[in-house]
C-alpha atoms as a PDB file:
ATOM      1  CA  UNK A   1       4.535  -1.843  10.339  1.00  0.00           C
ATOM      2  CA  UNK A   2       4.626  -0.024   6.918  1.00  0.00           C
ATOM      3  CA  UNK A   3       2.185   1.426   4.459  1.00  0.00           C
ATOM      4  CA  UNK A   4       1.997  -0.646   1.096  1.00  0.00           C
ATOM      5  CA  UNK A   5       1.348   0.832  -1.892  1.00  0.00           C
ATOM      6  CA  UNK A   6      -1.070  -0.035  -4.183  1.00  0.00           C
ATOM      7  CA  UNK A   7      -0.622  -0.325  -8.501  1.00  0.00           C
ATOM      8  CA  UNK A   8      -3.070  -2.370 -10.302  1.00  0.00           C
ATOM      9  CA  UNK A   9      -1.248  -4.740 -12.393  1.00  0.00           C
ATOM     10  CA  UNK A  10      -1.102  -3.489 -16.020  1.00  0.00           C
ATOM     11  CA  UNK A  11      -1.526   0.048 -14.997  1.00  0.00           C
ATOM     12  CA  UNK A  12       1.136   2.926 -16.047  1.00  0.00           C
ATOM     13  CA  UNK A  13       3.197   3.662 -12.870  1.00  0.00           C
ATOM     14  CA  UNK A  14       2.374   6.368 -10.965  1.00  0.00           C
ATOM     15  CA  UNK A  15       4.562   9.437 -11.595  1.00  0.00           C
ATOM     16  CA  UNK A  16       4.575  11.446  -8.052  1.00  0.00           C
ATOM     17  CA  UNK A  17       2.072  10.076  -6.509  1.00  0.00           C
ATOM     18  CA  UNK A  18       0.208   6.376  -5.588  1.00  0.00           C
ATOM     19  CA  UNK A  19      -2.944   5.176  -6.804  1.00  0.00           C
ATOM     20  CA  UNK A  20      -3.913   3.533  -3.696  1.00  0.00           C
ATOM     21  CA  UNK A  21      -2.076   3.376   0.196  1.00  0.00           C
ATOM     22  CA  UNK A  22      -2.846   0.891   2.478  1.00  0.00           C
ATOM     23  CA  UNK A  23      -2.336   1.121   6.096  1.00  0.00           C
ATOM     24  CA  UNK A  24      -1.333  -2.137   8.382  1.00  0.00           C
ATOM     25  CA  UNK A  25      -4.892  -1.825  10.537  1.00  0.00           C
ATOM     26  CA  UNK A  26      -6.813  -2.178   6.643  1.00  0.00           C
ATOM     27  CA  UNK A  27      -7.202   1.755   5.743  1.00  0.00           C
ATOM     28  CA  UNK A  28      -7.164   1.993   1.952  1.00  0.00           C
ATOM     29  CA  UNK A  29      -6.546   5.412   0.802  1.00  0.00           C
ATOM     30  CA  UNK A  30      -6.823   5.611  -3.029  1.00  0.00           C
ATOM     31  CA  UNK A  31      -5.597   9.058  -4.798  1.00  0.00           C
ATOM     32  CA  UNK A  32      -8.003  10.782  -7.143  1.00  0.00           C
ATOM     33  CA  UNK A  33      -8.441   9.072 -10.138  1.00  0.00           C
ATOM     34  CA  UNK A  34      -9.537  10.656 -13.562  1.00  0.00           C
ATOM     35  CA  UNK A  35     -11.577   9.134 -16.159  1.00  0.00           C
ATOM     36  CA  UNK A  36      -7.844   7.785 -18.238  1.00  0.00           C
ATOM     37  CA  UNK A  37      -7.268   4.658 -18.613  1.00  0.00           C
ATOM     38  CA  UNK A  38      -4.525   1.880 -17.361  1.00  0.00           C
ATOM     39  CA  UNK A  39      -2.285   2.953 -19.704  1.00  0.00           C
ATOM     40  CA  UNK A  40      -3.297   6.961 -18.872  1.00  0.00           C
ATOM     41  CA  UNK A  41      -5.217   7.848 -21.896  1.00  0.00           C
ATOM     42  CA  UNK A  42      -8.490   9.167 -22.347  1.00  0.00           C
ATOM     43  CA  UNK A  43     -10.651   6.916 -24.787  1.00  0.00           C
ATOM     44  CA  UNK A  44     -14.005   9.912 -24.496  1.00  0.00           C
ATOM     45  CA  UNK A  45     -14.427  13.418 -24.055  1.00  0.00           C
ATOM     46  CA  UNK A  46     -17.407  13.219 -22.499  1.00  0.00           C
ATOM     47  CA  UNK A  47     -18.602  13.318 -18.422  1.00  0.00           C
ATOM     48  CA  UNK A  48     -20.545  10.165 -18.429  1.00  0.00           C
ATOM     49  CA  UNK A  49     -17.725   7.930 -20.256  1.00  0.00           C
ATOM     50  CA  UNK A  50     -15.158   9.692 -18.001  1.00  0.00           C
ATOM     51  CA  UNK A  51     -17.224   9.156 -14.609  1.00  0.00           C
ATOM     52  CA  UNK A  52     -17.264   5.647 -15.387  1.00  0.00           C
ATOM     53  CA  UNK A  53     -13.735   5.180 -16.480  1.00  0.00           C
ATOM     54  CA  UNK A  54     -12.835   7.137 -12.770  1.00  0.00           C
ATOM     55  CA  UNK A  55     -15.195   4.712 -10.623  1.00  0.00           C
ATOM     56  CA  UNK A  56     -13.954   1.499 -12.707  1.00  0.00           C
ATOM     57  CA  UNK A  57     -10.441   2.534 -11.888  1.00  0.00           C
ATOM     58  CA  UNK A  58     -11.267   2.604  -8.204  1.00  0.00           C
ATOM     59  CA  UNK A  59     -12.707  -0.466  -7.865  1.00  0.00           C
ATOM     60  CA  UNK A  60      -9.327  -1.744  -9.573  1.00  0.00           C
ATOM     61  CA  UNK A  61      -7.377  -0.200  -7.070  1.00  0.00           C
ATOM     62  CA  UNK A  62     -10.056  -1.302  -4.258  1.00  0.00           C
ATOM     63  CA  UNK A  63      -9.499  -5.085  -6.399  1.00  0.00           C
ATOM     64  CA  UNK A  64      -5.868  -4.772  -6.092  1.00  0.00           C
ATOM     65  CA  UNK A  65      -5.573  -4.598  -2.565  1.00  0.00           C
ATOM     66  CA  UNK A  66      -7.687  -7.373  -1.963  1.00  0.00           C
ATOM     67  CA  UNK A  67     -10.861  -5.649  -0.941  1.00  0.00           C
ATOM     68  CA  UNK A  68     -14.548  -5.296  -2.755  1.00  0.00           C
ATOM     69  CA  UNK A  69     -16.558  -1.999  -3.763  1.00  0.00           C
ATOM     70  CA  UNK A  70     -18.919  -2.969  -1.126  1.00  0.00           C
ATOM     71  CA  UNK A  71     -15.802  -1.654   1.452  1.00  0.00           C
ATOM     72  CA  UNK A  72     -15.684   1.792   0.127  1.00  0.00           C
ATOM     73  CA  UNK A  73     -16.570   4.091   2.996  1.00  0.00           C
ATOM     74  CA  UNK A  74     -16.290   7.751   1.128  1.00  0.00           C
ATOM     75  CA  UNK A  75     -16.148   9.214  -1.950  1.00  0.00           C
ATOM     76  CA  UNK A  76     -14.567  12.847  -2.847  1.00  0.00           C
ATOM     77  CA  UNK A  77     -15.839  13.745  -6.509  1.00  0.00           C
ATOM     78  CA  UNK A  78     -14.618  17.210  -8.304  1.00  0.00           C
ATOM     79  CA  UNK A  79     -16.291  18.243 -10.938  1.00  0.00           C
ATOM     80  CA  UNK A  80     -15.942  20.591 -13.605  1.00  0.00           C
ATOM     81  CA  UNK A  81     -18.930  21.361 -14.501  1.00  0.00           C
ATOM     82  CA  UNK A  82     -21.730  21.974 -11.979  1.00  0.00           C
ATOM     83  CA  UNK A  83     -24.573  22.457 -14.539  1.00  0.00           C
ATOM     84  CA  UNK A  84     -23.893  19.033 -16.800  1.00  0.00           C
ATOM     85  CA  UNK A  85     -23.597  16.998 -13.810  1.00  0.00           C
ATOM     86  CA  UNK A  86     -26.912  18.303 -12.457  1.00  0.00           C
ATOM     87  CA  UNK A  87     -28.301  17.541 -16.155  1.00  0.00           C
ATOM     88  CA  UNK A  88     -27.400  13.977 -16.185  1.00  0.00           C
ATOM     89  CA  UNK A  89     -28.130  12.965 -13.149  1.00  0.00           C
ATOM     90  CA  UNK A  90     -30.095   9.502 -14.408  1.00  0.00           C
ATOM     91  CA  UNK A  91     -27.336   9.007 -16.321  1.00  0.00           C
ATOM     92  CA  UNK A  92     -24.635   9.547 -13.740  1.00  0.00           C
ATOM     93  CA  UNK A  93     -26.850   7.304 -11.262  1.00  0.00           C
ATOM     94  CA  UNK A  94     -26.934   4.529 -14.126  1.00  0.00           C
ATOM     95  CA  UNK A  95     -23.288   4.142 -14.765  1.00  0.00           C
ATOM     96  CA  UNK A  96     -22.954   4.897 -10.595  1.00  0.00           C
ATOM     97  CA  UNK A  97     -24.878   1.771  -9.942  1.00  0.00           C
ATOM     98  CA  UNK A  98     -23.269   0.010 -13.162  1.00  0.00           C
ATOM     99  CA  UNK A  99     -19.793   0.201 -11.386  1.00  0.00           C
ATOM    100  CA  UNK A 100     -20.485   0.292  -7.357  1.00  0.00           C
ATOM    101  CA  UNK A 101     -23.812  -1.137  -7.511  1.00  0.00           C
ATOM    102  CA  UNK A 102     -26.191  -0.149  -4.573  1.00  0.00           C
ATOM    103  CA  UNK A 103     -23.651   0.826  -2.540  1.00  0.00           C
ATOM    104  CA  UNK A 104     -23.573   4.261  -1.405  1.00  0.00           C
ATOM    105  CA  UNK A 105     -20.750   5.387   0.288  1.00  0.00           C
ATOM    106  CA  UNK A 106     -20.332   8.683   2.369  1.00  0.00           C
ATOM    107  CA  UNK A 107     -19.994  11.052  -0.076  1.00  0.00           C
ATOM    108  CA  UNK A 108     -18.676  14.861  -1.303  1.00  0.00           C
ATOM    109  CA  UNK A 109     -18.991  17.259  -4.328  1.00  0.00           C
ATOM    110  CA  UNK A 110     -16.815  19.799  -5.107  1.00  0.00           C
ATOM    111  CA  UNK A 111     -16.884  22.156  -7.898  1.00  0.00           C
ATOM    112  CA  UNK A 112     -13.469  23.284  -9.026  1.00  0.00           C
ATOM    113  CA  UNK A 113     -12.616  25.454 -11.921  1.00  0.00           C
ATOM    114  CA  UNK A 114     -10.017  22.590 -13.846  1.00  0.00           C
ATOM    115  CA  UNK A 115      -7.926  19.682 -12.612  1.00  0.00           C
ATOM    116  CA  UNK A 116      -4.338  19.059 -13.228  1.00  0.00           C
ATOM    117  CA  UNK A 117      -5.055  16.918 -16.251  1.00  0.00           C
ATOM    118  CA  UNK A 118      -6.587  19.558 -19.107  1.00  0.00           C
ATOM    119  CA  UNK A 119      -8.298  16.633 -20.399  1.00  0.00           C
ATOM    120  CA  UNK A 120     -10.215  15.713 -17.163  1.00  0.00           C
ATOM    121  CA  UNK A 121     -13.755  16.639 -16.452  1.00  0.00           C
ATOM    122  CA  UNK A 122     -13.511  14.726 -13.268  1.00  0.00           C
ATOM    123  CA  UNK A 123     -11.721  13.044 -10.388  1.00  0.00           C
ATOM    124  CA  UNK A 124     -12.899  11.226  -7.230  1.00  0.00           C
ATOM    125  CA  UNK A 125     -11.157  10.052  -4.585  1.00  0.00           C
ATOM    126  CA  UNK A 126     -12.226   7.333  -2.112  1.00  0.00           C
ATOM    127  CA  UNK A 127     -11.520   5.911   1.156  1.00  0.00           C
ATOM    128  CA  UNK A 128     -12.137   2.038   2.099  1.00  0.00           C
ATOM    129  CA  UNK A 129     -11.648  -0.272   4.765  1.00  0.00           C
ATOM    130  CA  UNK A 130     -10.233  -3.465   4.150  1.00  0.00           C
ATOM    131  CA  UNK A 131     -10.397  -6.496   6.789  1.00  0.00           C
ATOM    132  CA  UNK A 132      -6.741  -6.754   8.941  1.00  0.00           C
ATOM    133  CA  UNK A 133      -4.113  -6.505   6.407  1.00  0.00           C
END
């Protein structure tokens, strides 16, 4: 029994890394995402637009390997700026329930200083669990 990786359809490959891994027993591992598109460019500047670009592209990955948002188990977010995500908190739990709906997940905030992409304000990472694979 192997891992599979997972790439949305459409989306840029993956230079280095995977977007998603799933294990044989249904353990979907999806890499941080950042708030670029399929085709890795960012469309906004801002934290809302690139919170919701990140979540959206986790449910894609959660799509692509045949699961639903409602099987996300955890969510890792880093964040660049403490003080504007505590400012926009309605508007973060808007777009949040936009995307995952009422789902809520385990979840984690980290603060960090940047992120490997200059352009990125964020990146979360998630972990779901798929039925047997």
């Amino acid at each position: 029994m192997t891992n599979t990786v997972i790439q949305p359809e459409g989306w840029a490959k993956a230079r280095g890394y995977a977007n998603g891994v799933l294990t044989p027993d249904g353990l979907l591992f999806v890499g941080g995402q950042i708030g670029w598109t399929a085709e890795q460019k960012f469309e906004t500047h801002d934290f809302i637009g690139q919170m919701e670009q990140a979540l959206r592209n986790i449910a894609d990955v959660v799509t692509a390997a045949g699961g639903t948002v409602g099987d996300i188990t955890r969510l890792t977010w880093y964040v660049t700026d403490k003080k504007e995500y505590l400012a926009r908190q309605r508007e973060v739990g808007e777009v949040y329930r936009r995307v995952l709906g009422r789902h809520f997940p385990a979840m984690t905030m980290v603060v960090v200083s940047a992120l490997v992409e200059d352009e990125a304000l964020v990146e979360i990472e998630a972990t779901a669990v798929l039925g047997s694979a």
